[in-house]
PDB file of N, CA and C in Angstrom:
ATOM      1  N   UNK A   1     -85.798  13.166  28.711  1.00  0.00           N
ATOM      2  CA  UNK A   1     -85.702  11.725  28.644  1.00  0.00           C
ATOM      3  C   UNK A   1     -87.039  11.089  29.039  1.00  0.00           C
ATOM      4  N   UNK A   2     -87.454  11.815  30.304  1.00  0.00           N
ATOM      5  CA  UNK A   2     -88.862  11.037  30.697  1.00  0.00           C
ATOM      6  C   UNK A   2     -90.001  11.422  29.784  1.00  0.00           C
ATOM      7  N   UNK A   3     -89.857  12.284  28.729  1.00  0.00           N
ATOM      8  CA  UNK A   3     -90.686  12.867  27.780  1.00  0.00           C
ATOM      9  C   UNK A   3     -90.793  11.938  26.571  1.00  0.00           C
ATOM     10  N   UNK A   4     -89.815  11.733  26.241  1.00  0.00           N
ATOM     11  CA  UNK A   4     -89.616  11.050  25.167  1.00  0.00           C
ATOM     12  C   UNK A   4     -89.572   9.441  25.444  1.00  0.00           C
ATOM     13  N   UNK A   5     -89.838   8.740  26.761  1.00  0.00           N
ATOM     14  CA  UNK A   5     -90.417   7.641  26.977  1.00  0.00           C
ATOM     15  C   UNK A   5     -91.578   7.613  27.075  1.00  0.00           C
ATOM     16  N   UNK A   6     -92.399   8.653  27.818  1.00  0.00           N
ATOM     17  CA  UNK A   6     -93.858   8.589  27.581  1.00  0.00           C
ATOM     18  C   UNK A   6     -94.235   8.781  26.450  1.00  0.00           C
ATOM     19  N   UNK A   7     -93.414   9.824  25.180  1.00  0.00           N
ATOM     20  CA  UNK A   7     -94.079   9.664  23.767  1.00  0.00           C
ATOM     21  C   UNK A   7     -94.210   8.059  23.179  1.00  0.00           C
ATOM     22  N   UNK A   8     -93.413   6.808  23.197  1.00  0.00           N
ATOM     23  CA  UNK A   8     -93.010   5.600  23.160  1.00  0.00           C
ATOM     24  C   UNK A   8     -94.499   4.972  23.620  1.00  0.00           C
ATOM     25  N   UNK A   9     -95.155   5.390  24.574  1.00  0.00           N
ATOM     26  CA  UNK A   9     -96.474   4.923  25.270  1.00  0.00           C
ATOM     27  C   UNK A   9     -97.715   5.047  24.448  1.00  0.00           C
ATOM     28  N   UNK A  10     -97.305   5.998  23.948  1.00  0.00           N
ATOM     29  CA  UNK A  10     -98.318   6.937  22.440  1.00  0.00           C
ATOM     30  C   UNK A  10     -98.500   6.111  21.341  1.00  0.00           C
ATOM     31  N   UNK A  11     -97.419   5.670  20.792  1.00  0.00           N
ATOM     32  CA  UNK A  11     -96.486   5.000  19.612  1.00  0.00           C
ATOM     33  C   UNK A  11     -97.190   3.655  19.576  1.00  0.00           C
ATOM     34  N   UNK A  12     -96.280   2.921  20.409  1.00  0.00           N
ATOM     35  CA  UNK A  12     -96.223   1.459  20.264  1.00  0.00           C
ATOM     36  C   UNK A  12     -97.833   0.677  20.558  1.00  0.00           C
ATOM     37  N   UNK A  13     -98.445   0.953  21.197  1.00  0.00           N
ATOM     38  CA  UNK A  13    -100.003   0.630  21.721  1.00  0.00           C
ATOM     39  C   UNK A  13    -100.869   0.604  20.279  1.00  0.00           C
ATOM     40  N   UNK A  14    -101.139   1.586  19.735  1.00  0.00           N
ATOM     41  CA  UNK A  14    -101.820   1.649  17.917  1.00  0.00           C
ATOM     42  C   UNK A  14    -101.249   0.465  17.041  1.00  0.00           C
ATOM     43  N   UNK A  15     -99.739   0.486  17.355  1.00  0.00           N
ATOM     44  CA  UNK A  15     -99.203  -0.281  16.057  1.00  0.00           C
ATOM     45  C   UNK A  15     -99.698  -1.465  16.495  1.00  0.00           C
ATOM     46  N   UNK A  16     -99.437  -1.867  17.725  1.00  0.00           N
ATOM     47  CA  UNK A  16     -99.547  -3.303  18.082  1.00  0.00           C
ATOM     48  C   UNK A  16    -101.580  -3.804  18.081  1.00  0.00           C
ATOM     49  N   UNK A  17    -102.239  -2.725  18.439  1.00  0.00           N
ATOM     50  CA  UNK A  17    -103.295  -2.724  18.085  1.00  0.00           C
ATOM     51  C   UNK A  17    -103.970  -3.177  16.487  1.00  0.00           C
ATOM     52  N   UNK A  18    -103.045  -2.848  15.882  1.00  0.00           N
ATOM     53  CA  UNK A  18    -103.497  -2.973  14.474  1.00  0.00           C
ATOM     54  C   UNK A  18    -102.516  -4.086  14.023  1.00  0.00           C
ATOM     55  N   UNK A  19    -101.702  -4.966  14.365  1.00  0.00           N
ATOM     56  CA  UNK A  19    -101.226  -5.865  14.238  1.00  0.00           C
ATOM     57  C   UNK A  19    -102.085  -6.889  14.222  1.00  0.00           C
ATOM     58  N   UNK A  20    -102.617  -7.025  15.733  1.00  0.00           N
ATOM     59  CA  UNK A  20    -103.544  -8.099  16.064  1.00  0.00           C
ATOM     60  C   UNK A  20    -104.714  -7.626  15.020  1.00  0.00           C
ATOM     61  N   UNK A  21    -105.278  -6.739  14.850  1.00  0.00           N
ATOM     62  CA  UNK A  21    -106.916  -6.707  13.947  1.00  0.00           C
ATOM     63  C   UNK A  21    -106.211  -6.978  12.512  1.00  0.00           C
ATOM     64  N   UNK A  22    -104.928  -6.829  12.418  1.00  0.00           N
ATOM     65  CA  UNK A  22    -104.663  -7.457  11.186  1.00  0.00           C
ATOM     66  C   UNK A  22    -104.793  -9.170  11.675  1.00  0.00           C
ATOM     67  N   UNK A  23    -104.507  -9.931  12.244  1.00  0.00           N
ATOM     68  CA  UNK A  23    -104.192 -11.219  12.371  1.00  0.00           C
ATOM     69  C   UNK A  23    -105.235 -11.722  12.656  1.00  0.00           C
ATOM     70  N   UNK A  24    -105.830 -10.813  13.251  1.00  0.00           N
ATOM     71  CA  UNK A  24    -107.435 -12.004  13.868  1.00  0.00           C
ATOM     72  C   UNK A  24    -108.905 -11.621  13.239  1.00  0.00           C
ATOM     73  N   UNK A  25    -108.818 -10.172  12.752  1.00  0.00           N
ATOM     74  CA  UNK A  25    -109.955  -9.526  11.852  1.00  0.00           C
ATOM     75  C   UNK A  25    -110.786  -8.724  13.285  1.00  0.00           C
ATOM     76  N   UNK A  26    -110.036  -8.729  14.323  1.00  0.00           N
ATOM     77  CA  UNK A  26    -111.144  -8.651  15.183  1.00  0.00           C
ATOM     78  C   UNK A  26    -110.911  -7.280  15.808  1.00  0.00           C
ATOM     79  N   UNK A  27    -110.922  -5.769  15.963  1.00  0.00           N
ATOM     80  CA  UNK A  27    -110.056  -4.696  16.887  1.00  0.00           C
ATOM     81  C   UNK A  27    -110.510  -5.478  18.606  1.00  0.00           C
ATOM     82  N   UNK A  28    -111.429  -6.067  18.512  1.00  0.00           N
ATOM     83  CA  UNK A  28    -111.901  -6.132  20.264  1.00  0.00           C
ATOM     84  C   UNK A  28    -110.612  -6.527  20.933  1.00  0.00           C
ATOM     85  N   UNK A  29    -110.129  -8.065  20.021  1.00  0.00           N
ATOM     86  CA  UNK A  29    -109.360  -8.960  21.011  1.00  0.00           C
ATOM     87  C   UNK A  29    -108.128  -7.662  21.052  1.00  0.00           C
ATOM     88  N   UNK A  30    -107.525  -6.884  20.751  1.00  0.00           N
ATOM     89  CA  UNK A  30    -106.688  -6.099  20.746  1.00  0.00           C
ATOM     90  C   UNK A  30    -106.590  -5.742  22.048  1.00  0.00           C
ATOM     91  N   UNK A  31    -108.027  -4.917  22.346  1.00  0.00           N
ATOM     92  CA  UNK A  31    -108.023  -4.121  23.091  1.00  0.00           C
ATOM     93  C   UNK A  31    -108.239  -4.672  24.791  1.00  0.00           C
ATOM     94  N   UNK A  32    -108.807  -4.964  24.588  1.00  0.00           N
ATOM     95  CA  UNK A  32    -108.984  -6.660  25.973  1.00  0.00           C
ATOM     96  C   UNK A  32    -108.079  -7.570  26.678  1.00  0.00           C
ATOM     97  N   UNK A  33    -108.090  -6.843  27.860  1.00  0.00           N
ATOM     98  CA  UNK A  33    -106.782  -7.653  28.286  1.00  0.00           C
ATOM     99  C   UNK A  33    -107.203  -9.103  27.902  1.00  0.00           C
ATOM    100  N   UNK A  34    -106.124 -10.116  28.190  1.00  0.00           N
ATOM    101  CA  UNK A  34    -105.917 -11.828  28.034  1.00  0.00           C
ATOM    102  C   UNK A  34    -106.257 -12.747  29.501  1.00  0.00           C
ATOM    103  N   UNK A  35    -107.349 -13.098  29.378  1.00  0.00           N
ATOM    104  CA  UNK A  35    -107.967 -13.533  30.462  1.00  0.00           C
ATOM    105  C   UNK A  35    -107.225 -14.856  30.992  1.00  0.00           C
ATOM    106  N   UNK A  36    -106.867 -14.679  32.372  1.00  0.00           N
ATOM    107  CA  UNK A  36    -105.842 -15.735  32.655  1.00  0.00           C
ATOM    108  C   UNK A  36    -106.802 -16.020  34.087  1.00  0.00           C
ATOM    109  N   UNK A  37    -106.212 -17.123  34.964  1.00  0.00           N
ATOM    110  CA  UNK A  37    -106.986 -17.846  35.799  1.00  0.00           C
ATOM    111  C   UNK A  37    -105.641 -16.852  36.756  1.00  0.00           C
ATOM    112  N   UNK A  38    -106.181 -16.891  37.685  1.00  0.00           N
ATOM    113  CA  UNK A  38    -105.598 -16.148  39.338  1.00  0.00           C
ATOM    114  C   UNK A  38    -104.468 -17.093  39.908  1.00  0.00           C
ATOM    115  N   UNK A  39    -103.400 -16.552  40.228  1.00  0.00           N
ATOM    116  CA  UNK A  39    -102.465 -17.018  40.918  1.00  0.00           C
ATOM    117  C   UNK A  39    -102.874 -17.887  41.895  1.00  0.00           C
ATOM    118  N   UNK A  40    -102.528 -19.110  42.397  1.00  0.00           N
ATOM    119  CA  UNK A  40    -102.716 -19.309  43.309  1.00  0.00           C
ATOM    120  C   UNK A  40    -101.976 -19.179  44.975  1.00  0.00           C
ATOM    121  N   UNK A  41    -103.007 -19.374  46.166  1.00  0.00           N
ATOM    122  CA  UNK A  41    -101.899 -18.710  47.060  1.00  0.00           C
ATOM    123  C   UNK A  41    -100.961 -19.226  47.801  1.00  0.00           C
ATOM    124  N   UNK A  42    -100.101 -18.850  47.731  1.00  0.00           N
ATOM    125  CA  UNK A  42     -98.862 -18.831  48.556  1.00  0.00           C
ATOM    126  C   UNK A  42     -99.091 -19.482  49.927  1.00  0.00           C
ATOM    127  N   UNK A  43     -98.724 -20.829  50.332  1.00  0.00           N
ATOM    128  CA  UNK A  43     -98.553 -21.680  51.647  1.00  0.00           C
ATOM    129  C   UNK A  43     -98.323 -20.635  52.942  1.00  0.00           C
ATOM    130  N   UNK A  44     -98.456 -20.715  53.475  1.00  0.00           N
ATOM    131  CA  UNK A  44     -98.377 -20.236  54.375  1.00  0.00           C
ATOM    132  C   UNK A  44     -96.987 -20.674  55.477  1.00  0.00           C
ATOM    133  N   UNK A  45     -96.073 -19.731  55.414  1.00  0.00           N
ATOM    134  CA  UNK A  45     -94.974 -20.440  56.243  1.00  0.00           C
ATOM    135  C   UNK A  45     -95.527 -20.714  57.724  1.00  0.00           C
ATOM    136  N   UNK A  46     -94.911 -21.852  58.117  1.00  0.00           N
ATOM    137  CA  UNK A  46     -95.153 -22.469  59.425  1.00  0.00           C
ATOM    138  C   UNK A  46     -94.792 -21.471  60.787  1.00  0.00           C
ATOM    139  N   UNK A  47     -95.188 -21.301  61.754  1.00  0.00           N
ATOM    140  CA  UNK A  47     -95.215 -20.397  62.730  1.00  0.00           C
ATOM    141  C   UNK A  47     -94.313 -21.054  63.828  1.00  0.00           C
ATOM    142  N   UNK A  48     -93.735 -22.026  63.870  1.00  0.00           N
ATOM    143  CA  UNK A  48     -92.846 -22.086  64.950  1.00  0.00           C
ATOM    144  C   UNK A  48     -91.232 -21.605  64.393  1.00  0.00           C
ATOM    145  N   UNK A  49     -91.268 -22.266  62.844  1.00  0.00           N
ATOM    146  CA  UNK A  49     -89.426 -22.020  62.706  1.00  0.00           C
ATOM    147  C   UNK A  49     -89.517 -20.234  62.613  1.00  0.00           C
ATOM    148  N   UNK A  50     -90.721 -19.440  62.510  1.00  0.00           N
ATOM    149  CA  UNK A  50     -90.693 -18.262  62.125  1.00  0.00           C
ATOM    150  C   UNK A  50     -90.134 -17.615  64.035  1.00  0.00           C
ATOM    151  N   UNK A  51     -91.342 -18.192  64.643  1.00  0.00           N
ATOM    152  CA  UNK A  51     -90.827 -17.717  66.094  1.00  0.00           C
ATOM    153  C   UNK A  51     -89.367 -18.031  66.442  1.00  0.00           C
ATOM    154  N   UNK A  52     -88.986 -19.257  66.239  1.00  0.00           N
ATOM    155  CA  UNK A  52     -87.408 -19.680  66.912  1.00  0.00           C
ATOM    156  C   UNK A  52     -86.517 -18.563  66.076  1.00  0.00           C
ATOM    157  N   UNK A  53     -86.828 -18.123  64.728  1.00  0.00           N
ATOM    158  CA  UNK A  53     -85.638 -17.382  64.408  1.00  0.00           C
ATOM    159  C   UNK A  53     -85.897 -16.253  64.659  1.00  0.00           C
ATOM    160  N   UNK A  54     -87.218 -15.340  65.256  1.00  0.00           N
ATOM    161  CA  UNK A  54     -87.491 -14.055  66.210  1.00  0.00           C
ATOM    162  C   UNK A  54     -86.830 -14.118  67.384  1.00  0.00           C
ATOM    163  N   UNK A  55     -86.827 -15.194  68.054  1.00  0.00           N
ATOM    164  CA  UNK A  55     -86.507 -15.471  69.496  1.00  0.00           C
ATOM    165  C   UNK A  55     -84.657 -15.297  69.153  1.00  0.00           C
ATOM    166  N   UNK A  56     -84.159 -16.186  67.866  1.00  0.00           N
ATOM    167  CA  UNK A  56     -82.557 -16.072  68.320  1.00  0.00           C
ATOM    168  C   UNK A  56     -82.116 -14.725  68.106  1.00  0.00           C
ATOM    169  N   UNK A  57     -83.088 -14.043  66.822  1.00  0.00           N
ATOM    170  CA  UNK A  57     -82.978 -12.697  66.786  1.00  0.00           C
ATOM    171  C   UNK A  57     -82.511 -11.617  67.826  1.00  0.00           C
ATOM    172  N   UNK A  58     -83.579 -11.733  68.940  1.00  0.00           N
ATOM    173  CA  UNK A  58     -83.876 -11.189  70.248  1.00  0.00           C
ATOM    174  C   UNK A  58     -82.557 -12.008  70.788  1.00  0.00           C
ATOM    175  N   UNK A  59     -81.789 -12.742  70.502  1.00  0.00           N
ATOM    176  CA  UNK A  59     -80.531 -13.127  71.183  1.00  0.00           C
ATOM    177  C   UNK A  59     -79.208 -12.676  70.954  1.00  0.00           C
ATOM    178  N   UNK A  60     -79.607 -12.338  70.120  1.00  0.00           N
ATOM    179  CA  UNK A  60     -78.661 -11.587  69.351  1.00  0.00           C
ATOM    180  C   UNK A  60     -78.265 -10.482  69.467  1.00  0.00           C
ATOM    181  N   UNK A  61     -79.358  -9.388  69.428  1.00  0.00           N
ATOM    182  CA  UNK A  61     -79.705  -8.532  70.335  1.00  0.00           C
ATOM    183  C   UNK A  61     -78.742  -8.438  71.746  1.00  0.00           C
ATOM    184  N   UNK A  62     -79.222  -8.940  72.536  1.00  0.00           N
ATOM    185  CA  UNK A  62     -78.837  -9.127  73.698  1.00  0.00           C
ATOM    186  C   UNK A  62     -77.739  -9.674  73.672  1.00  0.00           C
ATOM    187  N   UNK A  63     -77.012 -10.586  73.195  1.00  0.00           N
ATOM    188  CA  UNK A  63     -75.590 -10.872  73.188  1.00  0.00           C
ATOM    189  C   UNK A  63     -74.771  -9.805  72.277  1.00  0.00           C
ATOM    190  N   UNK A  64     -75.278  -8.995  71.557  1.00  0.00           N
ATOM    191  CA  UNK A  64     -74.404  -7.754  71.275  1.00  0.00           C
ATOM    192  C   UNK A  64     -74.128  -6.480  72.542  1.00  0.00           C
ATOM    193  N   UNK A  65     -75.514  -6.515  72.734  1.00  0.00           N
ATOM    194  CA  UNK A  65     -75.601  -5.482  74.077  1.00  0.00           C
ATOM    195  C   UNK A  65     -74.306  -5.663  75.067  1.00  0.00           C
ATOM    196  N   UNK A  66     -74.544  -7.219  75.833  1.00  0.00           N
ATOM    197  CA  UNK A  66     -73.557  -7.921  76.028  1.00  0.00           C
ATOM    198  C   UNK A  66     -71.967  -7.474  76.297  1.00  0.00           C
ATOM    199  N   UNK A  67     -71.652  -7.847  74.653  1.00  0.00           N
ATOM    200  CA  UNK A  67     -70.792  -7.684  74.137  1.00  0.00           C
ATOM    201  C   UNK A  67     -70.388  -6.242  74.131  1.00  0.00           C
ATOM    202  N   UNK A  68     -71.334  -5.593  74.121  1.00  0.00           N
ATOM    203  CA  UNK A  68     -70.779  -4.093  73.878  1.00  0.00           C
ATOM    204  C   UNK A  68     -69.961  -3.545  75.699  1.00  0.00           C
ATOM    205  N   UNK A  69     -70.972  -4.602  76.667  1.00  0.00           N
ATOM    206  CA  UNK A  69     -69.952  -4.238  78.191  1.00  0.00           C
ATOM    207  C   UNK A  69     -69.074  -4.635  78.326  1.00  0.00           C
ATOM    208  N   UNK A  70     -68.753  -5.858  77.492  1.00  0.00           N
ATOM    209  CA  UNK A  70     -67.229  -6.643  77.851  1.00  0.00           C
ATOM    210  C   UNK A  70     -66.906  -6.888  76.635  1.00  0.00           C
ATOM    211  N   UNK A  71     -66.262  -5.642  76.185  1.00  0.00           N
ATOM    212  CA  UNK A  71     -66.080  -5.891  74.668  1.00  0.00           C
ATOM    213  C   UNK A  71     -64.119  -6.847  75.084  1.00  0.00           C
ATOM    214  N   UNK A  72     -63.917  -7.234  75.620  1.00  0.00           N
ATOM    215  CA  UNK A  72     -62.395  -8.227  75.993  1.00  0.00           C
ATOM    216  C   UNK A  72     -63.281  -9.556  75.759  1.00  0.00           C
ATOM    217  N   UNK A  73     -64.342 -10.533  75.976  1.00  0.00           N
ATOM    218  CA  UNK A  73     -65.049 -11.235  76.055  1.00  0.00           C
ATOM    219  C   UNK A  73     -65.043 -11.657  74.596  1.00  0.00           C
ATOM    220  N   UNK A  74     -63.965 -12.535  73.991  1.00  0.00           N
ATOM    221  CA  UNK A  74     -64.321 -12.748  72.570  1.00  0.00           C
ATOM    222  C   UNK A  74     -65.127 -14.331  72.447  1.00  0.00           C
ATOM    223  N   UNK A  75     -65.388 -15.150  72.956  1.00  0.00           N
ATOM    224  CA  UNK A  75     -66.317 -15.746  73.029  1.00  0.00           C
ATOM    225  C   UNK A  75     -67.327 -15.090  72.756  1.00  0.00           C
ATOM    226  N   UNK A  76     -68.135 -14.064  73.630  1.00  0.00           N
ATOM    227  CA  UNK A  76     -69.206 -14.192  72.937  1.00  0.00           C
ATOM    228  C   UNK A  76     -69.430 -13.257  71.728  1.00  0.00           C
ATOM    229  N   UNK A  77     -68.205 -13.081  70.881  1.00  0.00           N
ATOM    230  CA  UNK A  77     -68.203 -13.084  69.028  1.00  0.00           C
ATOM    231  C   UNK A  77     -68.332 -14.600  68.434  1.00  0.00           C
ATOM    232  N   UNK A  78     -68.223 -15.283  69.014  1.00  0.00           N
ATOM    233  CA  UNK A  78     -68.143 -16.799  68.583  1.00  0.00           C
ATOM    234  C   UNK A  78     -69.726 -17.007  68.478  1.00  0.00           C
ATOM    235  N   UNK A  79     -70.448 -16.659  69.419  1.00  0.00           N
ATOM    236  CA  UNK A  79     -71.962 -17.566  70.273  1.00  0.00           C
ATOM    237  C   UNK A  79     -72.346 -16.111  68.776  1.00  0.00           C
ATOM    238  N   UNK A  80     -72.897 -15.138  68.635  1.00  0.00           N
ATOM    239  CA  UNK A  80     -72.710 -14.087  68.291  1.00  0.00           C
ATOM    240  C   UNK A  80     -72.838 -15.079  66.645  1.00  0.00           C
ATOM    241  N   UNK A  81     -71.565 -15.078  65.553  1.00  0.00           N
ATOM    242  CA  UNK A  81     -71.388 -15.554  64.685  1.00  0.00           C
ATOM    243  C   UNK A  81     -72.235 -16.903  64.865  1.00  0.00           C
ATOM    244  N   UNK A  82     -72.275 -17.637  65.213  1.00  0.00           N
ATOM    245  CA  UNK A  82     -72.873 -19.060  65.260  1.00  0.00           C
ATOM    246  C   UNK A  82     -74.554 -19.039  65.301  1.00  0.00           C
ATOM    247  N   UNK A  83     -74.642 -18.068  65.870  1.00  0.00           N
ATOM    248  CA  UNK A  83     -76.505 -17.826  66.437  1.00  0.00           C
ATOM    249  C   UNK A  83     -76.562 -17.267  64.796  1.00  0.00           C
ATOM    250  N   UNK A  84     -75.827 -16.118  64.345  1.00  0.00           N
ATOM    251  CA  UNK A  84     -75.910 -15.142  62.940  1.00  0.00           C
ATOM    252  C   UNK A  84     -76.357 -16.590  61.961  1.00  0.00           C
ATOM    253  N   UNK A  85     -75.307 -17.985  62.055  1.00  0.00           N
ATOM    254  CA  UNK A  85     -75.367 -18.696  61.131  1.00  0.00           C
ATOM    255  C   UNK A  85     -77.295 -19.155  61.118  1.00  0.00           C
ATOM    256  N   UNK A  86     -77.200 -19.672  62.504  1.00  0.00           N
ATOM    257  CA  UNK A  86     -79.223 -20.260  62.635  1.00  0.00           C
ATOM    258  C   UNK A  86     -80.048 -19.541  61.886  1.00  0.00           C
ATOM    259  N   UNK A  87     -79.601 -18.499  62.291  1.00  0.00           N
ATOM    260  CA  UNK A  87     -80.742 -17.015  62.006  1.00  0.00           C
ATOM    261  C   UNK A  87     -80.907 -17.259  59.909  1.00  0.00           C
ATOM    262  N   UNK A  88     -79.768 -17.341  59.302  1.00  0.00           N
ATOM    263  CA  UNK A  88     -79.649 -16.976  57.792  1.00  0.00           C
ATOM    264  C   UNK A  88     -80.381 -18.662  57.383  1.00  0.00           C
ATOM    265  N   UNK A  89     -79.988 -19.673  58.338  1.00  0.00           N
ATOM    266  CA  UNK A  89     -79.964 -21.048  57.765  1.00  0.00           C
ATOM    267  C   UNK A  89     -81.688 -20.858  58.084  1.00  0.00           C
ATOM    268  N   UNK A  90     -82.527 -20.447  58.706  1.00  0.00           N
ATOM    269  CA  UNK A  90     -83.725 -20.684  59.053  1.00  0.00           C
ATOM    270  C   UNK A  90     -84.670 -19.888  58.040  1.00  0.00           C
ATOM    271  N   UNK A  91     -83.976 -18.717  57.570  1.00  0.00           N
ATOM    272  CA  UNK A  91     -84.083 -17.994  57.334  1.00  0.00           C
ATOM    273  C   UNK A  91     -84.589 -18.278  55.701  1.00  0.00           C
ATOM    274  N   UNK A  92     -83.342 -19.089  55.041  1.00  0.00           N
ATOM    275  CA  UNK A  92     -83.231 -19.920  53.875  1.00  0.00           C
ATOM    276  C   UNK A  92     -84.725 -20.919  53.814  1.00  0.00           C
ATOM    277  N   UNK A  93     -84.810 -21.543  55.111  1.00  0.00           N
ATOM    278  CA  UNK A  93     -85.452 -22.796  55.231  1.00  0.00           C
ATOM    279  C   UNK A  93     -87.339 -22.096  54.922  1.00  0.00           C
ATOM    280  N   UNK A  94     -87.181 -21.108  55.494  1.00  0.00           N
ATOM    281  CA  UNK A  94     -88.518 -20.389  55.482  1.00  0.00           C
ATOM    282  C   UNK A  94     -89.182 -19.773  54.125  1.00  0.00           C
ATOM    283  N   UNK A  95     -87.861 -18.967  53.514  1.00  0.00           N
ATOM    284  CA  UNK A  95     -88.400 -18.792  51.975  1.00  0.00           C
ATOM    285  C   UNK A  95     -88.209 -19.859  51.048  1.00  0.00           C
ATOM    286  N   UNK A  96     -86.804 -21.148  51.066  1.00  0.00           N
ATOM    287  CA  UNK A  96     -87.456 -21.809  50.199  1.00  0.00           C
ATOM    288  C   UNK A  96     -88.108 -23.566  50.640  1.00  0.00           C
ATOM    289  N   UNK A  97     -88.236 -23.339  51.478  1.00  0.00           N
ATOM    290  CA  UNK A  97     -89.072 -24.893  52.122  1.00  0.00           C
ATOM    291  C   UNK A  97     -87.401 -25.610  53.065  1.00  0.00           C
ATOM    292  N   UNK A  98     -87.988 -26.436  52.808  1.00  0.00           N
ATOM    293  CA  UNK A  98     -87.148 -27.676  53.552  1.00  0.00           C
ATOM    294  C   UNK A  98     -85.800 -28.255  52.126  1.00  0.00           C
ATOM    295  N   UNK A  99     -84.998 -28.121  52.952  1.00  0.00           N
ATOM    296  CA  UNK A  99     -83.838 -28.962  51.665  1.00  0.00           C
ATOM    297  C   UNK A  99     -84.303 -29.919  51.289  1.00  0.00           C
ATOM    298  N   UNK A 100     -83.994 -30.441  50.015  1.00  0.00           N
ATOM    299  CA  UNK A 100     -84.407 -31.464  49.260  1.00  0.00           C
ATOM    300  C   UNK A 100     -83.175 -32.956  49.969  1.00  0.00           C
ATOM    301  N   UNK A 101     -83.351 -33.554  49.787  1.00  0.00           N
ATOM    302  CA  UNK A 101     -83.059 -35.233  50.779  1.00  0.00           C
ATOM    303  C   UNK A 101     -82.796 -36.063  49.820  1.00  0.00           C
TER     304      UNK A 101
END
């Protein structure tokens, strides 16, 4: 199977090569990648909501630990679930910005 996809690599590259020198008269542009301008970069997420959701992280942490000595203690499954919610909602807020208003 992986043989007969790399033959496909062989194949298709010529034809399409000679497509374009049919269309443009030219083999160069074929062969030449398509010159595009550079991505630009990526904002930089802000460094405090990144720390507060490390920090509830680290709370989390520790309120499982917690939890694991007094596992009768169902409150703190509540604090536990509720901190889980900050953590995903910040989490959201960080990869895609701020909710729209």
């Amino acid at each position: 199977m992986v043989g007969a996809a790399g033959g496909l690599g062989g194949f298709f590259p010529p034809l399409v090569m000679g497509v374009v020198k049919s269309a443009t008269g030219s083999p160069g542009s074929a062969s030449s990648p398509p010159r595009v301008a550079p991505a630009p970069a990526a904002p930089a997420a802000p460094a405090a909501p990144l720390q507060v959701k490390l920090a509830l992280v680290a709370g989390v942490v520790a309120l499982i630990a917690w939890h694991l000595r007094r596992p009768g203690a169902h409150a703190i499954e509540g604090v536990i679930f509720l901190v889980s919610l900050a953590i995903v909602w910040l989490g959201l807020a960080l990869a895609h910005g701020p909710a729209p208003v």
